[in-house]
C-alpha atoms as a PDB file:
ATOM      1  CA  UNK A   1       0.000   0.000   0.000  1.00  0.00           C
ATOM      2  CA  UNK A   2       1.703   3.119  -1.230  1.00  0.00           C
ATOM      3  CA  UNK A   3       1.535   5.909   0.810  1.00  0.00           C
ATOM      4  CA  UNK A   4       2.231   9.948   0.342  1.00  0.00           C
ATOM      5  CA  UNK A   5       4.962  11.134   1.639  1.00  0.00           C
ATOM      6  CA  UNK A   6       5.351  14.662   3.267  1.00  0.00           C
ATOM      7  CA  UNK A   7       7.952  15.590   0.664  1.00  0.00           C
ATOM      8  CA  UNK A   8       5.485  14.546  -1.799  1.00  0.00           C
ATOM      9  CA  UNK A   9       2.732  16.362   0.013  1.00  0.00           C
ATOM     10  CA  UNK A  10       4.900  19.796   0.014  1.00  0.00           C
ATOM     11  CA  UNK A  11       5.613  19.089  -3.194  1.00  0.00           C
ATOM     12  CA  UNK A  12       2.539  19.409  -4.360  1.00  0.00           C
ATOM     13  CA  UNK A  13       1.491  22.645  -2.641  1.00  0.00           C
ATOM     14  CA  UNK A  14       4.637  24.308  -4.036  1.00  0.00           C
ATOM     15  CA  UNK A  15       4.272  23.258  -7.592  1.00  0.00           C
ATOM     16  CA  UNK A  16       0.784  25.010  -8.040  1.00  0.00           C
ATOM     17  CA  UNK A  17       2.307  28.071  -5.518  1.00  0.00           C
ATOM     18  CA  UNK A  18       0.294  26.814  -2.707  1.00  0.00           C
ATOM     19  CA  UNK A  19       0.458  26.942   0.767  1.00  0.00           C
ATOM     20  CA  UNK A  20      -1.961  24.920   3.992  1.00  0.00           C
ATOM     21  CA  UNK A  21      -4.613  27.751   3.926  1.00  0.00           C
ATOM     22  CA  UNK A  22      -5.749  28.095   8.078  1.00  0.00           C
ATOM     23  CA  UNK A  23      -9.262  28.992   7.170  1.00  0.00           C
ATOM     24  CA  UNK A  24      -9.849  26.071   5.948  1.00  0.00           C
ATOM     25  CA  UNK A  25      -8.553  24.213   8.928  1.00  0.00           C
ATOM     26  CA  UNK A  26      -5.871  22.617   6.566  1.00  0.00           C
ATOM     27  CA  UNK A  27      -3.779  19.539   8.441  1.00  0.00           C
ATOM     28  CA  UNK A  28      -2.592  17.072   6.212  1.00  0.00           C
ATOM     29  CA  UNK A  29      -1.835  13.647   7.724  1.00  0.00           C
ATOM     30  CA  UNK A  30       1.190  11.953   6.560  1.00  0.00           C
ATOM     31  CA  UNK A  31       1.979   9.886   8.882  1.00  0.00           C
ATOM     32  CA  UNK A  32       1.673   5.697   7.705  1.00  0.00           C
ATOM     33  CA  UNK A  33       1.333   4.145  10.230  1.00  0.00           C
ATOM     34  CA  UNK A  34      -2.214   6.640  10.761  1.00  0.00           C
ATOM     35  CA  UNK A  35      -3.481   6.149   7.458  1.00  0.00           C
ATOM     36  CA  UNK A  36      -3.119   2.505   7.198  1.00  0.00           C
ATOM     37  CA  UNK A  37      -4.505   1.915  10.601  1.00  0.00           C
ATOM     38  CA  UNK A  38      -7.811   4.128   9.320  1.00  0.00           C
ATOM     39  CA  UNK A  39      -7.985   1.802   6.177  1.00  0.00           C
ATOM     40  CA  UNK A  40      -7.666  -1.382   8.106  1.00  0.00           C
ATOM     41  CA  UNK A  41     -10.039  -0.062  10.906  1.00  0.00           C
ATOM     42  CA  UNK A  42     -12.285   0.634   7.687  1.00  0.00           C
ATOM     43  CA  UNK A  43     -11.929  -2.835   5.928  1.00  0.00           C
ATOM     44  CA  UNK A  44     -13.491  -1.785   2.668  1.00  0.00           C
ATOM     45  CA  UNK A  45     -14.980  -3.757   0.184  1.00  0.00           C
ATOM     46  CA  UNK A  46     -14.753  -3.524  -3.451  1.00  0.00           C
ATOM     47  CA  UNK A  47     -17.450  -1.415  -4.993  1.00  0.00           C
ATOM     48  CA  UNK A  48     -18.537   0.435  -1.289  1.00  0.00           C
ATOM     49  CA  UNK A  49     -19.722   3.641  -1.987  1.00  0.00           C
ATOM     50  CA  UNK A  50     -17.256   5.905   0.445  1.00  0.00           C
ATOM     51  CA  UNK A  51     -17.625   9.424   1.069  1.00  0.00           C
ATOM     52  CA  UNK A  52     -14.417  11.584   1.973  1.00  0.00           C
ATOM     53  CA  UNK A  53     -15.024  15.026   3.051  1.00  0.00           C
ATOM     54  CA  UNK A  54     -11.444  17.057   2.747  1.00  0.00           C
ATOM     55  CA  UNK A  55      -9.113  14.662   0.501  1.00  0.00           C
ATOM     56  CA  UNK A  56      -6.379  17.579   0.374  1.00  0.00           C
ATOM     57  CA  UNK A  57      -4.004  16.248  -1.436  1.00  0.00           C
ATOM     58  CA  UNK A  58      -5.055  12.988  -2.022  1.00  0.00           C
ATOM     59  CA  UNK A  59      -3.062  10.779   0.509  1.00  0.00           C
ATOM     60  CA  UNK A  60      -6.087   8.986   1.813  1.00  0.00           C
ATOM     61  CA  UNK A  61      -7.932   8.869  -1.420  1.00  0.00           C
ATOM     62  CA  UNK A  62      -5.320   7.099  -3.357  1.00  0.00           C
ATOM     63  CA  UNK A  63      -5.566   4.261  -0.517  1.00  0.00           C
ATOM     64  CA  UNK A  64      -9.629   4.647  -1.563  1.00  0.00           C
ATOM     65  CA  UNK A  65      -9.229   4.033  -5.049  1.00  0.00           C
ATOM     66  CA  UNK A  66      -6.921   0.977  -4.807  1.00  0.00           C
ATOM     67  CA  UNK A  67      -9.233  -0.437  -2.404  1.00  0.00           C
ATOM     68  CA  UNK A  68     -11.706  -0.209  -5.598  1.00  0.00           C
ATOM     69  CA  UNK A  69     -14.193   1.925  -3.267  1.00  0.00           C
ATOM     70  CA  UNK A  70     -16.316   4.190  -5.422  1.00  0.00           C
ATOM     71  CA  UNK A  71     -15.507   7.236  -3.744  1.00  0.00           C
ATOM     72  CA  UNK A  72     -17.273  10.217  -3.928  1.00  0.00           C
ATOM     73  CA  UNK A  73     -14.797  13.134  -2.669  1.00  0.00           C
ATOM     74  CA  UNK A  74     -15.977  16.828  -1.079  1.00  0.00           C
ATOM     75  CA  UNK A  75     -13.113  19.548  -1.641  1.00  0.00           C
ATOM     76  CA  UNK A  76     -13.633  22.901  -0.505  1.00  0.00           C
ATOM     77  CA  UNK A  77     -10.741  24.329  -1.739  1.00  0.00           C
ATOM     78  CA  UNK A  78     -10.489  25.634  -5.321  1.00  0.00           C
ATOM     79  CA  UNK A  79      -7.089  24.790  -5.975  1.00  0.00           C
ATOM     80  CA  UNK A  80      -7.034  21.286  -4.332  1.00  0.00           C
ATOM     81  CA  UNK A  81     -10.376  20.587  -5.555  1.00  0.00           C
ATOM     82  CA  UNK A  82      -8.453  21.535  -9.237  1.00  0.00           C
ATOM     83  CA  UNK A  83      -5.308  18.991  -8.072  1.00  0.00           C
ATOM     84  CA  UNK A  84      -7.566  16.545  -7.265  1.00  0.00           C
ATOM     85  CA  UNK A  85      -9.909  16.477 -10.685  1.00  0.00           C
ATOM     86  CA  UNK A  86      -6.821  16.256 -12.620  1.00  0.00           C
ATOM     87  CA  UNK A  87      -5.391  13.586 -10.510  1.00  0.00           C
ATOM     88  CA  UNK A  88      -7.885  11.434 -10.558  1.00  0.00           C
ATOM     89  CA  UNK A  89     -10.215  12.167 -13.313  1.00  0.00           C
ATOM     90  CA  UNK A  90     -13.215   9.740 -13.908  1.00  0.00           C
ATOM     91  CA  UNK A  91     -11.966   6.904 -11.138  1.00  0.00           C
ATOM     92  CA  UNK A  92     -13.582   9.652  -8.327  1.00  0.00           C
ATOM     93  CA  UNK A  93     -17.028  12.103  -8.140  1.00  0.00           C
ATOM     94  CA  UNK A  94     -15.281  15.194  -6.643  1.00  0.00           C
ATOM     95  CA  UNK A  95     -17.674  17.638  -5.432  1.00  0.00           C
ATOM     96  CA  UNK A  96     -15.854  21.255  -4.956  1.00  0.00           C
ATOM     97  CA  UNK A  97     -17.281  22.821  -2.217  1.00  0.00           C
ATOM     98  CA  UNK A  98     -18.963  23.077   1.595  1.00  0.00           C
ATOM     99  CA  UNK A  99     -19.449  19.561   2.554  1.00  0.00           C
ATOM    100  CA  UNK A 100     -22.052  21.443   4.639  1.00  0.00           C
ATOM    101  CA  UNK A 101     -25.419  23.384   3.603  1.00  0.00           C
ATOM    102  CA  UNK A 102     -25.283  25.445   6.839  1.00  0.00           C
ATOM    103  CA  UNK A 103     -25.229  24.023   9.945  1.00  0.00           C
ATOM    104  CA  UNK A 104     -27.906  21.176   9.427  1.00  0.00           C
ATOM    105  CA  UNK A 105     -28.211  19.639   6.272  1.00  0.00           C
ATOM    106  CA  UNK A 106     -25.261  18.477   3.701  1.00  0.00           C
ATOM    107  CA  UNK A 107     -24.451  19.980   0.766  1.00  0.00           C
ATOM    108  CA  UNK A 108     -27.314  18.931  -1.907  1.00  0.00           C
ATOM    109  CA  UNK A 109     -24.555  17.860  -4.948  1.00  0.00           C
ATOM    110  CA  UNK A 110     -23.356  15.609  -2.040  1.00  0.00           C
ATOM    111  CA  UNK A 111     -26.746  14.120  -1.422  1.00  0.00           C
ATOM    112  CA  UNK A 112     -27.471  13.746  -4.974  1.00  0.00           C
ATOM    113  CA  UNK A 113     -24.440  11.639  -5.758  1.00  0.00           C
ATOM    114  CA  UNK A 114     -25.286   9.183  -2.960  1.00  0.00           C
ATOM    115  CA  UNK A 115     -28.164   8.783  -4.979  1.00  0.00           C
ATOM    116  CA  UNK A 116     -29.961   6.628  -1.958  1.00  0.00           C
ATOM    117  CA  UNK A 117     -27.190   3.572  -1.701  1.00  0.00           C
ATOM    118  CA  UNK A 118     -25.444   2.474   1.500  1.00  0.00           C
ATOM    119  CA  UNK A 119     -22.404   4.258   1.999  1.00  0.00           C
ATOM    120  CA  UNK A 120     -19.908   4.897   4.555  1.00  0.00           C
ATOM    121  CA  UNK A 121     -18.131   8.257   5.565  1.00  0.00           C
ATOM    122  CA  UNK A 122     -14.092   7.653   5.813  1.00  0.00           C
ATOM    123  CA  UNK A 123     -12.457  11.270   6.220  1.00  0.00           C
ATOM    124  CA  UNK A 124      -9.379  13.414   7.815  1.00  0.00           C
ATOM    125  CA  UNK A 125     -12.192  15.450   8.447  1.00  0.00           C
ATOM    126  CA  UNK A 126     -11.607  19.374   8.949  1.00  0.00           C
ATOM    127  CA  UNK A 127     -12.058  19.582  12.429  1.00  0.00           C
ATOM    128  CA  UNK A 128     -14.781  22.691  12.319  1.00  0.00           C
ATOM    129  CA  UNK A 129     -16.857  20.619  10.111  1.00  0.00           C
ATOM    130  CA  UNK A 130     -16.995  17.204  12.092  1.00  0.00           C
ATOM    131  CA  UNK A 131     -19.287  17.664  14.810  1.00  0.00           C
ATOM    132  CA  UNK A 132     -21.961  19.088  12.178  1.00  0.00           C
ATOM    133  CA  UNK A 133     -21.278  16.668   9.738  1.00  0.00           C
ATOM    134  CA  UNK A 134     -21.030  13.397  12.277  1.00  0.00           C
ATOM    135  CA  UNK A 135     -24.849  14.413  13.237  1.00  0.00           C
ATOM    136  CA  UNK A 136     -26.170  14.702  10.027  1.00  0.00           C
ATOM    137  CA  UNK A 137     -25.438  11.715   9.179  1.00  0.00           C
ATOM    138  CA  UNK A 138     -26.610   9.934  12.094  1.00  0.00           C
ATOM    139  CA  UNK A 139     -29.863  12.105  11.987  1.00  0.00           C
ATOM    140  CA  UNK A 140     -30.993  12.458   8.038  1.00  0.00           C
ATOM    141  CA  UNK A 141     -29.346   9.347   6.445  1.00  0.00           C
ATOM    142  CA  UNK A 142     -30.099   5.926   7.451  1.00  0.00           C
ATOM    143  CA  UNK A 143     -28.074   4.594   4.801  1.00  0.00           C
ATOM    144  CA  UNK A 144     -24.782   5.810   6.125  1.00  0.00           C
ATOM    145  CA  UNK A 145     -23.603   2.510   7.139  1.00  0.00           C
ATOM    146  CA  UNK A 146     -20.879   3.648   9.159  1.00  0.00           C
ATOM    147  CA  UNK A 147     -17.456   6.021   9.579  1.00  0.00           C
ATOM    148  CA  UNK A 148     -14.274   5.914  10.300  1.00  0.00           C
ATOM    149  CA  UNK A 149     -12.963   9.393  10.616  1.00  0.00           C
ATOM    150  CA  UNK A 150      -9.800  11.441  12.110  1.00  0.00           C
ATOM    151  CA  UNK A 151     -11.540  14.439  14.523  1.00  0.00           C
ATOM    152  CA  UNK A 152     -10.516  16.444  17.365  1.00  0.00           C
ATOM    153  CA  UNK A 153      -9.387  14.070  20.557  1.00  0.00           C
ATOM    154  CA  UNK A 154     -11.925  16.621  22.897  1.00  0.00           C
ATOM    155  CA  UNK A 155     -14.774  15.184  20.226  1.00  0.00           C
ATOM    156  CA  UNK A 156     -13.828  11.961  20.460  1.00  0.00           C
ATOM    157  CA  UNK A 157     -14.246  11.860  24.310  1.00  0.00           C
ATOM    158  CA  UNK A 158     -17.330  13.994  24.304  1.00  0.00           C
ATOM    159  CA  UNK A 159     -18.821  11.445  21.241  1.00  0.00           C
ATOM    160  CA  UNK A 160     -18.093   8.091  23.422  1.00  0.00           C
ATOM    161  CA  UNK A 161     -18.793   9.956  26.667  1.00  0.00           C
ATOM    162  CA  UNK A 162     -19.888   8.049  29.322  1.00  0.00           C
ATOM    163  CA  UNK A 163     -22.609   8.835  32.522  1.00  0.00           C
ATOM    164  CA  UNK A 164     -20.935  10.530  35.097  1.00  0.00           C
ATOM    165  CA  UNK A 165     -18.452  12.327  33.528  1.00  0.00           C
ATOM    166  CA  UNK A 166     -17.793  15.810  33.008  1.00  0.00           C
ATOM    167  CA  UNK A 167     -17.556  15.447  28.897  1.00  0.00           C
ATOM    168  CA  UNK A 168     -21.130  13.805  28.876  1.00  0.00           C
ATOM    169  CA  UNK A 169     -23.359  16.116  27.274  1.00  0.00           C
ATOM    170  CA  UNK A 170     -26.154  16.489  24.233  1.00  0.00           C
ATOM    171  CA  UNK A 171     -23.870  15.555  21.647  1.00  0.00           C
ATOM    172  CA  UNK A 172     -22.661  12.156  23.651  1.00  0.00           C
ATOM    173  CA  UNK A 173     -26.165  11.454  24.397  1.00  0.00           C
ATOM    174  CA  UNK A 174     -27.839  12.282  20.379  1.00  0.00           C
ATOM    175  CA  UNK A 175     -24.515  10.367  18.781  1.00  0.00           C
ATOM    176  CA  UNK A 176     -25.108   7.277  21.059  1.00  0.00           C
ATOM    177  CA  UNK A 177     -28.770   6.716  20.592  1.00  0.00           C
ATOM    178  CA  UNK A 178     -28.041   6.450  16.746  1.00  0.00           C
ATOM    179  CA  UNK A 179     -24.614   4.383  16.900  1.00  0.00           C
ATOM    180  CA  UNK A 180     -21.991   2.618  18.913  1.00  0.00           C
ATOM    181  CA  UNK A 181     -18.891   4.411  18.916  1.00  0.00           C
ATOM    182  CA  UNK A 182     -15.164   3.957  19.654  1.00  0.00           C
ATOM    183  CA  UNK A 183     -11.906   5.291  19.756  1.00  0.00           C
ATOM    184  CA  UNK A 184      -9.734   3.516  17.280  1.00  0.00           C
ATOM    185  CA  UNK A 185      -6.439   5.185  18.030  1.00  0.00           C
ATOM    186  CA  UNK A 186      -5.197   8.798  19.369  1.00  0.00           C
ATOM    187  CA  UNK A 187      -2.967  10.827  17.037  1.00  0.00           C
ATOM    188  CA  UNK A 188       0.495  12.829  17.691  1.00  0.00           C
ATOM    189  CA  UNK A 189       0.144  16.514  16.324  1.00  0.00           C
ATOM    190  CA  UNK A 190       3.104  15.372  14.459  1.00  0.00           C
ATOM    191  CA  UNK A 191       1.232  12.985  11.796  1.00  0.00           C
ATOM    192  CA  UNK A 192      -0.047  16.340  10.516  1.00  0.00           C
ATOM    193  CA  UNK A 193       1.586  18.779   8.880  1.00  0.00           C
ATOM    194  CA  UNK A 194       1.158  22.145   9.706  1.00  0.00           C
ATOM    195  CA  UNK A 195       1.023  20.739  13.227  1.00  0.00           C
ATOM    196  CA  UNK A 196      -2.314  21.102  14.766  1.00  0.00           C
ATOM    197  CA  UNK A 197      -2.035  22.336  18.540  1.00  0.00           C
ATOM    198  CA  UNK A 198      -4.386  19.774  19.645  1.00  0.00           C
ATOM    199  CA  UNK A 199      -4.407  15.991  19.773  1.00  0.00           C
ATOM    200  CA  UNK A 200      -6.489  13.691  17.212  1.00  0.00           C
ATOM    201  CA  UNK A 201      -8.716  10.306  17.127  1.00  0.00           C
ATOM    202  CA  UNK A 202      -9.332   8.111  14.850  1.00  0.00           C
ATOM    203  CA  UNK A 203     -13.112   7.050  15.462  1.00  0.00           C
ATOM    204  CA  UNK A 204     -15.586   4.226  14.335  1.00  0.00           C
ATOM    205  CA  UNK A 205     -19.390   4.802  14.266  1.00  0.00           C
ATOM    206  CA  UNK A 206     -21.271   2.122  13.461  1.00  0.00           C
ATOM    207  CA  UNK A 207     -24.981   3.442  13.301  1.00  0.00           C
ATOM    208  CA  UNK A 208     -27.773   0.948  14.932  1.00  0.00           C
ATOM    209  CA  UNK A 209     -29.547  -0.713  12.084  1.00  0.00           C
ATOM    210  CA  UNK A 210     -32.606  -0.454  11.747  1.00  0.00           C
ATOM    211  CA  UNK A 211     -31.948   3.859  13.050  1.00  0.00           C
ATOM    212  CA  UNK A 212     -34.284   4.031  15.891  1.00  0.00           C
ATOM    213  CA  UNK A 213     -36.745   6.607  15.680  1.00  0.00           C
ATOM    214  CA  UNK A 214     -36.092   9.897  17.199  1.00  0.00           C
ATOM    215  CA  UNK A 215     -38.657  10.220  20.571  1.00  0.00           C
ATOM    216  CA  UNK A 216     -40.372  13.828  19.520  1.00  0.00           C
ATOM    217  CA  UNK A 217     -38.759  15.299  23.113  1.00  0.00           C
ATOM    218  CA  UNK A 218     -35.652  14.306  23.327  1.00  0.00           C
ATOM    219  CA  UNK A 219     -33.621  16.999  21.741  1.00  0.00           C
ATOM    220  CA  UNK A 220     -35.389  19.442  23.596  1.00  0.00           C
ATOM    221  CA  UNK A 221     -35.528  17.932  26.944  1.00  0.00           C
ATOM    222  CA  UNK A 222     -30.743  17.654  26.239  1.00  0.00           C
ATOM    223  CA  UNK A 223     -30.923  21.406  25.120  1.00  0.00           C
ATOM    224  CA  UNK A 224     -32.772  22.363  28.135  1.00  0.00           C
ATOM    225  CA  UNK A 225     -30.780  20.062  30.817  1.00  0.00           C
ATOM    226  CA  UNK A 226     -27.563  20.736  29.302  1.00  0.00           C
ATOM    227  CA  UNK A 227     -27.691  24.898  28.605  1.00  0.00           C
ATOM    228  CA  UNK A 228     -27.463  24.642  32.723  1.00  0.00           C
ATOM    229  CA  UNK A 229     -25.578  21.526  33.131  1.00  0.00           C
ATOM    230  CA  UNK A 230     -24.691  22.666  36.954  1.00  0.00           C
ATOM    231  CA  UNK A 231     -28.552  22.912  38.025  1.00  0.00           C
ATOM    232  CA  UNK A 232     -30.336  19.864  39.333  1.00  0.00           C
ATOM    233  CA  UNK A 233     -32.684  18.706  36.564  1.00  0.00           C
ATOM    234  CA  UNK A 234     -35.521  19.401  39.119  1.00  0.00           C
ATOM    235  CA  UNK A 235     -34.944  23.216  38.650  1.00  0.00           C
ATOM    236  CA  UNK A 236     -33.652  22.857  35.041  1.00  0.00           C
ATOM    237  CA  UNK A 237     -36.614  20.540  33.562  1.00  0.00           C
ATOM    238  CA  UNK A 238     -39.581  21.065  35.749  1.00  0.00           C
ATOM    239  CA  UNK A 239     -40.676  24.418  34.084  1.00  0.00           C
ATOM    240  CA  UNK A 240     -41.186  23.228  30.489  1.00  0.00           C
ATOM    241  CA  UNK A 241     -41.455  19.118  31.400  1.00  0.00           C
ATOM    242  CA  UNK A 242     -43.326  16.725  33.666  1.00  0.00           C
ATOM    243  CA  UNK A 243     -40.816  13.939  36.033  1.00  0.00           C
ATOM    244  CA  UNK A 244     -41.428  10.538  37.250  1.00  0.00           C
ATOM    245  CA  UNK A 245     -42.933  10.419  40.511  1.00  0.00           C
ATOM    246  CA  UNK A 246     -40.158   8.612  41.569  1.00  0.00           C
ATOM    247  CA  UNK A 247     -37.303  10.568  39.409  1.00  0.00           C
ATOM    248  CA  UNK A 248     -34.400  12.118  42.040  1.00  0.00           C
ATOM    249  CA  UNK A 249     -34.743  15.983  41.111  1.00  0.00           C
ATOM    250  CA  UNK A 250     -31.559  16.813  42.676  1.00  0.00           C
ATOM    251  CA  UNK A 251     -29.636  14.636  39.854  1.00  0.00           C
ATOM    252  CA  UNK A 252     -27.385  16.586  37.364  1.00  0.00           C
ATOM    253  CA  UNK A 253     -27.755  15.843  33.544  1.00  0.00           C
ATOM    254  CA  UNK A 254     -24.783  13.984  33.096  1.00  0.00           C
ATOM    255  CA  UNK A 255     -25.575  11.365  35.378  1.00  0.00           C
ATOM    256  CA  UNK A 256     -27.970   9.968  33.665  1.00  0.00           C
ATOM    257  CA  UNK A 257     -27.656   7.102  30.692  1.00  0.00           C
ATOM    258  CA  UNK A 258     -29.139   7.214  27.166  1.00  0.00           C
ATOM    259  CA  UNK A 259     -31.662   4.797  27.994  1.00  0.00           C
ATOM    260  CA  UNK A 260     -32.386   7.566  31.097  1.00  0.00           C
ATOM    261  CA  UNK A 261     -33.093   9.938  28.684  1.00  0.00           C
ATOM    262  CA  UNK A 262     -34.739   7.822  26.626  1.00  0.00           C
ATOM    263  CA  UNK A 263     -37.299   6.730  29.239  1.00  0.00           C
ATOM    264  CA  UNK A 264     -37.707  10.536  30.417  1.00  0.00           C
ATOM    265  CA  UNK A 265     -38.546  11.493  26.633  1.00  0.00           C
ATOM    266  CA  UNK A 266     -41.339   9.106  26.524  1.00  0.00           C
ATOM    267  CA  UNK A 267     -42.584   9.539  30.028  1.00  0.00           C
ATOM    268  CA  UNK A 268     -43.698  13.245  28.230  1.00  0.00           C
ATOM    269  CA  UNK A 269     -46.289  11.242  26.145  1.00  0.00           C
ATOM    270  CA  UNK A 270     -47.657   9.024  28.987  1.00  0.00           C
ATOM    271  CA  UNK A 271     -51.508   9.795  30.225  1.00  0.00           C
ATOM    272  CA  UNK A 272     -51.595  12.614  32.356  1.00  0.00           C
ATOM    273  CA  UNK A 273     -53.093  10.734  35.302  1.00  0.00           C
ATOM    274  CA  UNK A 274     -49.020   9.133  35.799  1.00  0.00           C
ATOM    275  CA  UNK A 275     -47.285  12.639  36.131  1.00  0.00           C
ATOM    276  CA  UNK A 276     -46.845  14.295  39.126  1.00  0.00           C
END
């Protein structure tokens, strides 16, 4: 499995006068021993529709198109978008452009080459478009069949957060009803290049199949008990919901599980005659 080197990676950028452009959160990972374990985390079959959001310049989809993965590749830069048509050509859909159409939908061209078929999302993802992106997916396609992305360490541990802990919150909660997740492996700042001043994660999130369905008060009962994560859900949820009887009102949101919240969601649709 051939791999891009830095020196290749730099050479690139310098023979089309480039430079890693900050705005767009540019960090490309070099390092081997990274991208192979994301492609054997990935284990791709031949033919798997695979979309990668950021390819740069190209490291991780050349690995994708040897692995015969129909890959369907989001760019937002002009001028690696440009590298990456004329690389490639017909063996990849590029899409140039926001992978995003604002913060809660994708980017329609994106959409339309899915076309409806099982795919999976495998990505150095840009770090201020992971979170977004991560619950899209989870939320509006049940035929993402999975991911296996690089993100922010701090979103790993807040994605695969569990009860108890002070990086439990809404996100943790929302990602975790839809999917399992783990942390494949933790990446060095130095597998990217600029250096990033944080610490990476490779992730896998393998979506519950069939997606359960989405009980109608559950994003708003997170929003409301995590906005004051330090009040006792008694004061924080009694206003604008109805508790258990039984429920401890002096507990703090992120003690409780998903199947907590779960249970509380639905407990808003009971008959009135069980609410106290």
């Amino acid at each position: 499995m051939q791999v891009q080197t830095l020196t290749e990676i730099k050479a690139i950028l310098a023979s089309r006068g480039l430079r890693p452009k900050h705005r767009f959160g540019q960090n490309f990972l070099h390092d081997h021993n990274v991208l192979r374990s994301l492609m054997k985390a990935a284990n791709i079959s031949a033919g798997e529709v695979i979309l990668e959001v950021g390819p740069g310049t190209g490291a991780l989809t050349d690995l994708l198109v040897t692995a015969n993965a129909q890959v369907i590749a989001c760019e937002m830069d002009r001028d690696l978008a440009a590298f990456n048509r004329e690389r490639f050509q017909e063996r990849i859909t590029l899409i140039e452009g926001d992978c995003l159409a604002g913060k809660h939908s994708l980017n329609p061209l994106i959409t339309a080459a899915i076309n409806g078929r099982p795919f999976r999302l495998i990505a150095n993802l840009p770090y201020q478009a992971a979170t977004p992106l991560i619950a899209i997916l989870l939320n509006d396609f049940p035929h993402c069949m999975g991911m296996h992305v690089t993100i922010q360490r701090e979103v790993a541990q807040r994605l695969t957060a569990a009860p108890d802990t002070s990086d439990m919150g809404l996100l943790s909660v929302m990602a975790q009803f839809y999917s399992s997740i783990q942390t494949v492996a933790e990446i060095r700042p130095g597998s990217f290049w600029p250096e990033p001043e944080v610490t990476s994660a490779i992730i896998e999130v393998v979506p519950h199949q069939p997606r359960p369905a989405l009980p109608a008060h559950l994003q708003t009962l997170l929003a409301c008990a995590f906005q004051h994560r330090r009040k006792q859900l008694g004061s924080s949820l009694s206003a604008q919901f109805t508790l258990p009887a039984d429920f401890d009102r002096t507990r703090r949101p992120e003690t409780l599980s998903v199947q907590e919240w779960i249970a509380l969601a639905h407990f808003q649709d009971a008959p009135r005659q069980h609410h106290s």
